[in-house]
Structures are given as C-alpha cells and as structure tokens.
C-alpha atoms as a PDB file:
ATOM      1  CA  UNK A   1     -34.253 -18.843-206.203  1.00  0.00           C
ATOM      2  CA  UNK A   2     -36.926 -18.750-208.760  1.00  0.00           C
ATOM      3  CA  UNK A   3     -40.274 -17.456-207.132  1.00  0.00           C
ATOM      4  CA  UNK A   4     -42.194 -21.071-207.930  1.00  0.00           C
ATOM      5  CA  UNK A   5     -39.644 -23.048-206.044  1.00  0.00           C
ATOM      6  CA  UNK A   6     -39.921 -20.322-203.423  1.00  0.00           C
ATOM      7  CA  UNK A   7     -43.837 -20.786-203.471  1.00  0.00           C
ATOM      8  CA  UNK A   8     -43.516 -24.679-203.396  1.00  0.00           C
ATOM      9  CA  UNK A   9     -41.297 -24.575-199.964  1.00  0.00           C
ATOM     10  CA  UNK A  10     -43.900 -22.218-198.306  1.00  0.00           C
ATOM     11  CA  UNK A  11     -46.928 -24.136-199.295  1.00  0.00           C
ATOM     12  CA  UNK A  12     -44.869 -27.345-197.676  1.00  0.00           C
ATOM     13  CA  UNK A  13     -43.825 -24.996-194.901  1.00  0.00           C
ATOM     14  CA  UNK A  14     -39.741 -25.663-195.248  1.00  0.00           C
ATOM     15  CA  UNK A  15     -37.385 -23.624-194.721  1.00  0.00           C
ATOM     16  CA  UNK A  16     -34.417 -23.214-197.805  1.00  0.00           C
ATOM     17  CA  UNK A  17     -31.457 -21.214-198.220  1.00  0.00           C
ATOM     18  CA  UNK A  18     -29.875 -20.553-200.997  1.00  0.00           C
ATOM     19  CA  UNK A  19     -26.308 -21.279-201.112  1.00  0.00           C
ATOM     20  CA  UNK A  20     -23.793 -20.263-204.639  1.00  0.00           C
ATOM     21  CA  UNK A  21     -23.232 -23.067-207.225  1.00  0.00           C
ATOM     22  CA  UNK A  22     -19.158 -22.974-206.460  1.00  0.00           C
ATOM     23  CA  UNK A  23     -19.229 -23.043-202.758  1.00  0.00           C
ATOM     24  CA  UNK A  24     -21.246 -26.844-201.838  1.00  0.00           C
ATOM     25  CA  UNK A  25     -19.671 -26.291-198.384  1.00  0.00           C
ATOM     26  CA  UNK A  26     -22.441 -23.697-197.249  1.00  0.00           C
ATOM     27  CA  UNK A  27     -24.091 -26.753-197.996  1.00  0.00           C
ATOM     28  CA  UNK A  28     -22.504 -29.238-196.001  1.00  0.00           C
ATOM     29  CA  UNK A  29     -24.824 -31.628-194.251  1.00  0.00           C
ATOM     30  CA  UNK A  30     -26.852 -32.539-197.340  1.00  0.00           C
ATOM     31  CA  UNK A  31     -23.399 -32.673-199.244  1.00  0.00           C
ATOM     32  CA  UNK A  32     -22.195 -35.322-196.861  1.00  0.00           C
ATOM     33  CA  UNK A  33     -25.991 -37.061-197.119  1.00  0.00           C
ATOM     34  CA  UNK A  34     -25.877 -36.901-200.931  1.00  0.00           C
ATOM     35  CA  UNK A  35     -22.045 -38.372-200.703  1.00  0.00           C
ATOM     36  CA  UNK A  36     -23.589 -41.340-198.272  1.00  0.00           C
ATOM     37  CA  UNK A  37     -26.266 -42.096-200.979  1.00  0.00           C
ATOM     38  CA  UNK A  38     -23.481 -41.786-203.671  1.00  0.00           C
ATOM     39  CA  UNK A  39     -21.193 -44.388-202.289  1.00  0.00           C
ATOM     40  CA  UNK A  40     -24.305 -46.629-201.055  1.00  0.00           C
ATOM     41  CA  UNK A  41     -24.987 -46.621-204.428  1.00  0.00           C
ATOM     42  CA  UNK A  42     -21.751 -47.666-206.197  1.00  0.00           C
ATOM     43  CA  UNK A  43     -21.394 -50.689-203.417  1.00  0.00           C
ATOM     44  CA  UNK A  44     -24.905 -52.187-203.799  1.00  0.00           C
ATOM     45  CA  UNK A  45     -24.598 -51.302-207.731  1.00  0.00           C
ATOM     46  CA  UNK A  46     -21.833 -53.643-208.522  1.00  0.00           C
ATOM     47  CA  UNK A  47     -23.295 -56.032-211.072  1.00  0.00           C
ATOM     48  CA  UNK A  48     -22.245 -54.677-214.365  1.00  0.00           C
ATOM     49  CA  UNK A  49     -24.731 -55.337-216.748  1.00  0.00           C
ATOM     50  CA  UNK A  50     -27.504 -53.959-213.871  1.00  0.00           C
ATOM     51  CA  UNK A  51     -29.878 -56.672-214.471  1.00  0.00           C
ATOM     52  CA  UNK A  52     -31.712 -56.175-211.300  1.00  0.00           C
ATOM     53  CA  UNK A  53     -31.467 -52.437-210.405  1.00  0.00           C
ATOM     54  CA  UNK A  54     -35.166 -52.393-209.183  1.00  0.00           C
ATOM     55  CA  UNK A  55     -34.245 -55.142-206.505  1.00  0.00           C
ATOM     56  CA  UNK A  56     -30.779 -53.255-205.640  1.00  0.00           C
ATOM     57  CA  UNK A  57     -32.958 -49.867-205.508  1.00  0.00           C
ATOM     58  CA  UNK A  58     -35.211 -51.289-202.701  1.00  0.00           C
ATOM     59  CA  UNK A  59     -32.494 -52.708-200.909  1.00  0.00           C
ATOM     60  CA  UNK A  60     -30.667 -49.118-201.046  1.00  0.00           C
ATOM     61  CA  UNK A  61     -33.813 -47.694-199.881  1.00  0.00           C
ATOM     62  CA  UNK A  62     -34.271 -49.374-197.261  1.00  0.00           C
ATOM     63  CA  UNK A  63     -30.565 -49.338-195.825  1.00  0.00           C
ATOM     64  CA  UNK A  64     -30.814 -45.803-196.021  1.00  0.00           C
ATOM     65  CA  UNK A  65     -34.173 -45.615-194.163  1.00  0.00           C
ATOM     66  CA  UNK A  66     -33.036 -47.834-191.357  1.00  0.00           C
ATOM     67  CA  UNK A  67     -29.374 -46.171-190.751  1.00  0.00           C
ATOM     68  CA  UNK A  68     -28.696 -44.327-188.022  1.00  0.00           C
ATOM     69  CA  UNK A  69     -28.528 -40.615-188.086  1.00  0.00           C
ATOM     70  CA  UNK A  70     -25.241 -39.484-186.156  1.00  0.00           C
ATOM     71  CA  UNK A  71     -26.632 -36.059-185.708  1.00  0.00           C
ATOM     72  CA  UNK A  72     -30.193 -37.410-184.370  1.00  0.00           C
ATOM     73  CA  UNK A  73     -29.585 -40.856-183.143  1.00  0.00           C
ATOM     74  CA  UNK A  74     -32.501 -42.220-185.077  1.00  0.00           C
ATOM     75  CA  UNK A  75     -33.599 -43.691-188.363  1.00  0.00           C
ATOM     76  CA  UNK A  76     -34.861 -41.311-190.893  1.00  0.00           C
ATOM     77  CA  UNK A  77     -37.853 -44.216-191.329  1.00  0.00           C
ATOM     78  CA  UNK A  78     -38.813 -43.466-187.146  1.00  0.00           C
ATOM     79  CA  UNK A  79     -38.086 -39.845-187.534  1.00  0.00           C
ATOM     80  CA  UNK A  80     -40.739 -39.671-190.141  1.00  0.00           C
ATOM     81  CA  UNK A  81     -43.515 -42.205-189.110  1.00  0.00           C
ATOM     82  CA  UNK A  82     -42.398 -42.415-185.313  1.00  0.00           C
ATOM     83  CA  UNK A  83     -41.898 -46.144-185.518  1.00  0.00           C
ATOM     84  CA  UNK A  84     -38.701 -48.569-186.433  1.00  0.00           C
ATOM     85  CA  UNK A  85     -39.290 -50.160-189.645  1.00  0.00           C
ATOM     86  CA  UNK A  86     -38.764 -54.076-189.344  1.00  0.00           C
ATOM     87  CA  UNK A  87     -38.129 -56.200-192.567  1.00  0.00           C
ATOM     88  CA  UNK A  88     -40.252 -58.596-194.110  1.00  0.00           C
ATOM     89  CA  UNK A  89     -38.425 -61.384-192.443  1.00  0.00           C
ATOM     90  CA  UNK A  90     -38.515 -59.804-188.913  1.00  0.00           C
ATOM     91  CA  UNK A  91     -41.837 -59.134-189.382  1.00  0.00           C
ATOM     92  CA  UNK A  92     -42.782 -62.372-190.508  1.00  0.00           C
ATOM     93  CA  UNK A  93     -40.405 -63.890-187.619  1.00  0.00           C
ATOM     94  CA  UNK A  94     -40.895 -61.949-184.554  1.00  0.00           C
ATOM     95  CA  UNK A  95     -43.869 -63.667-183.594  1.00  0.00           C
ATOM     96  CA  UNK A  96     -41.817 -67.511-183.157  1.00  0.00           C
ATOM     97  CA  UNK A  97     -41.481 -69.360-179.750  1.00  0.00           C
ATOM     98  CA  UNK A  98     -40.024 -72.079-178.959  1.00  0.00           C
ATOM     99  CA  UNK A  99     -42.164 -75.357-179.919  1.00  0.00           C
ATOM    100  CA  UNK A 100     -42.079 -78.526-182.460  1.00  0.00           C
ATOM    101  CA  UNK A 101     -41.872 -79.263-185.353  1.00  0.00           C
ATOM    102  CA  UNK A 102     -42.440 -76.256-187.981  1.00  0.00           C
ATOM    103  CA  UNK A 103     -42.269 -73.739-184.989  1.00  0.00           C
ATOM    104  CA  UNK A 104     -38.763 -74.744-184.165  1.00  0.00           C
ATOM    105  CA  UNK A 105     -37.522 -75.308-187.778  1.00  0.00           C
ATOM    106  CA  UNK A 106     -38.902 -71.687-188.484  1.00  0.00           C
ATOM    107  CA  UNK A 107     -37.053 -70.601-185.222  1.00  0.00           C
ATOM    108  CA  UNK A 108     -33.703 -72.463-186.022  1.00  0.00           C
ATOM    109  CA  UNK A 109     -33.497 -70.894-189.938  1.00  0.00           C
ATOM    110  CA  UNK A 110     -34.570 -67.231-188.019  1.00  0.00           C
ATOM    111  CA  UNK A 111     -31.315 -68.137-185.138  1.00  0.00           C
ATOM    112  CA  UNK A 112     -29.300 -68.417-188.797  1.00  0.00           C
ATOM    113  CA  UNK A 113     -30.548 -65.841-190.828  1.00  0.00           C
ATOM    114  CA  UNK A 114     -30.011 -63.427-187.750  1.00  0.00           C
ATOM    115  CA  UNK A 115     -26.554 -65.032-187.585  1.00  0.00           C
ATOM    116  CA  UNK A 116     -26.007 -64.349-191.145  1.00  0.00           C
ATOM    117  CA  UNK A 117     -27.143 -60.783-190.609  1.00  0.00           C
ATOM    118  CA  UNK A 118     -24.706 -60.247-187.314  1.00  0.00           C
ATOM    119  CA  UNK A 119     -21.379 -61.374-189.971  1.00  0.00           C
ATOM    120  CA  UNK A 120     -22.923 -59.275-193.028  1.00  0.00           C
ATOM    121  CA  UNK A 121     -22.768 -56.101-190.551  1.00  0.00           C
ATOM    122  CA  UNK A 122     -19.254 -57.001-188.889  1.00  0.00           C
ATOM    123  CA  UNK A 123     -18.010 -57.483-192.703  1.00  0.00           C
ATOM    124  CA  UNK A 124     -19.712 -54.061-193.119  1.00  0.00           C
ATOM    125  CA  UNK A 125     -17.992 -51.989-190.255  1.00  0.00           C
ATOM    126  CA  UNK A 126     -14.896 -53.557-191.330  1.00  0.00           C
ATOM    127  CA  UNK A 127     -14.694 -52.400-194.756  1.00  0.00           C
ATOM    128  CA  UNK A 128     -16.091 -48.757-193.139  1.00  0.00           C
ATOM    129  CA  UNK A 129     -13.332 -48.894-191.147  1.00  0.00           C
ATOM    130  CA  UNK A 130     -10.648 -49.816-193.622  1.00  0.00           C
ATOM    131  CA  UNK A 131     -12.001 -47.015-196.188  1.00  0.00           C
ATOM    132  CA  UNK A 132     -11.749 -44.525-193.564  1.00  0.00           C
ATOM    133  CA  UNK A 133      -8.353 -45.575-193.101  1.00  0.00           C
ATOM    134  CA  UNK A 134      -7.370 -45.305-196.248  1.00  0.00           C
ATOM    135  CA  UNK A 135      -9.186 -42.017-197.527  1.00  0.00           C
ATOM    136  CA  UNK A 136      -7.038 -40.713-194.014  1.00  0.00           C
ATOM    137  CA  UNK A 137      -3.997 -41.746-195.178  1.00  0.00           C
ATOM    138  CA  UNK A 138      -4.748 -40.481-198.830  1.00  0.00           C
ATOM    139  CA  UNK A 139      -6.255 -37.258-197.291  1.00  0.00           C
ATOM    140  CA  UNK A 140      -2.175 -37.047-195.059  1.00  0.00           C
ATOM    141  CA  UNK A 141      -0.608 -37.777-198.283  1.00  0.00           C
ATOM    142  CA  UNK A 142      -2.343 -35.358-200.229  1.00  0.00           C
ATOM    143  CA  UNK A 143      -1.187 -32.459-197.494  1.00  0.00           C
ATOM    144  CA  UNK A 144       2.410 -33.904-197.517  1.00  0.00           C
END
C-alpha cells in the first residue's frame, strides 16, 4: 500500500487491509457490494443510446441509499445521517389528510402512486427471485 494512501486512511481514521490483486475473495463483502452496484447498474442502464444517464444515476443512487443492508438491517442513508431518507414525493405527501377538494385529489393520486410503488417492488422481488433461480441452476450445472 503506497504510504499516501496509507496517510489518507489515518487522517480519515479507517481501517484498510490490503488484500493480493488475484485473490478478490479476501475481499468479499465489498466484492459482493461492488457486484450489487454492478448489476443495479446494467438494469436501470438499459436505454441504449444513454440519453439520460444523469437522471438514471440519481435514481441508482438513491436505490442504493435506501436498500436494506442484510448484514445491518438498515439503510446505508440512516446508517450515515441516523435518519430514513424519504423521496421527494413522500416528502411532499406525508403531510395529506383526508379533506375536499385539492386535499383529497392530492390524497387519491398519493393512494395510486403508492399503489404503483407496492407492484413496481413485487415486479422487483420477482425478477430477484427468478435470477437467483436461475444463476442456482447455472451455478448446479456448472458443478455437474
């Protein structure tokens, strides 16, 4: 480890180890965080001509913020400033009871954006689920 990189992670009080170039698994939890990014990258990346990358890159930072940490049970956005981030629509929404007129138009298009939001996840865990079934049965096949 050069002595400047060593000086930078003392000054910012981190701990580092060094692990060899050949052997990532020494590595392995920020291997498997790097892989997350990697993949959450390729889905939210899909338009070819990548037209709109700054958009897609603040979506993709912001999904990554607000997942859940397996290891920690918590957000990496609460783990850092000790509160849940909320999106601009939350934020903007929270705040809604039930009334007339633009109250309760604002509350109705909330009920179905929230809606919208519940199928967009179940879609989500179902294509999780199916790639973890198939990288399984690739991962069988491969030891076969």
């Amino acid at each position: 480890m050069s002595e400047v990189f060593q000086a930078f992670t003392e000054m910012i009080q981190s701990r580092s180890r060094a692990t060899l170039n050949y052997r990532p698994q020494a590595n392995g939890q920020q291997e498997r965080s790097l892989k997350s990014v990697m993949t959450s990258v390729r889905v939210y990346a899909e338009d070819l001509l990548h037209q709109d990358w700054d958009e897609i890159a603040e979506r993709l930072v912001f999904a990554i913020n607000t997942s859940q940490d397996t290891t920690r049970k918590e957000t990496p956005f609460y783990l850092v400033h000790g509160w849940n981030a909320q999106s601009t629509l939350r934020a903007m929404s929270s705040s809604l009871k039930r009334g007339s007129g633009r109250q309760s138009d604002a509350l109705a298009w909330r009920r179905d954006v929230n809606r919208q939001h519940e199928i967009a996840l179940t879609m989500s865990k179902d294509y999780q689920a199916d790639e973890k079934k198939r990288r399984t049965k690739e991962h069988n096949e491969a030891l076969s």
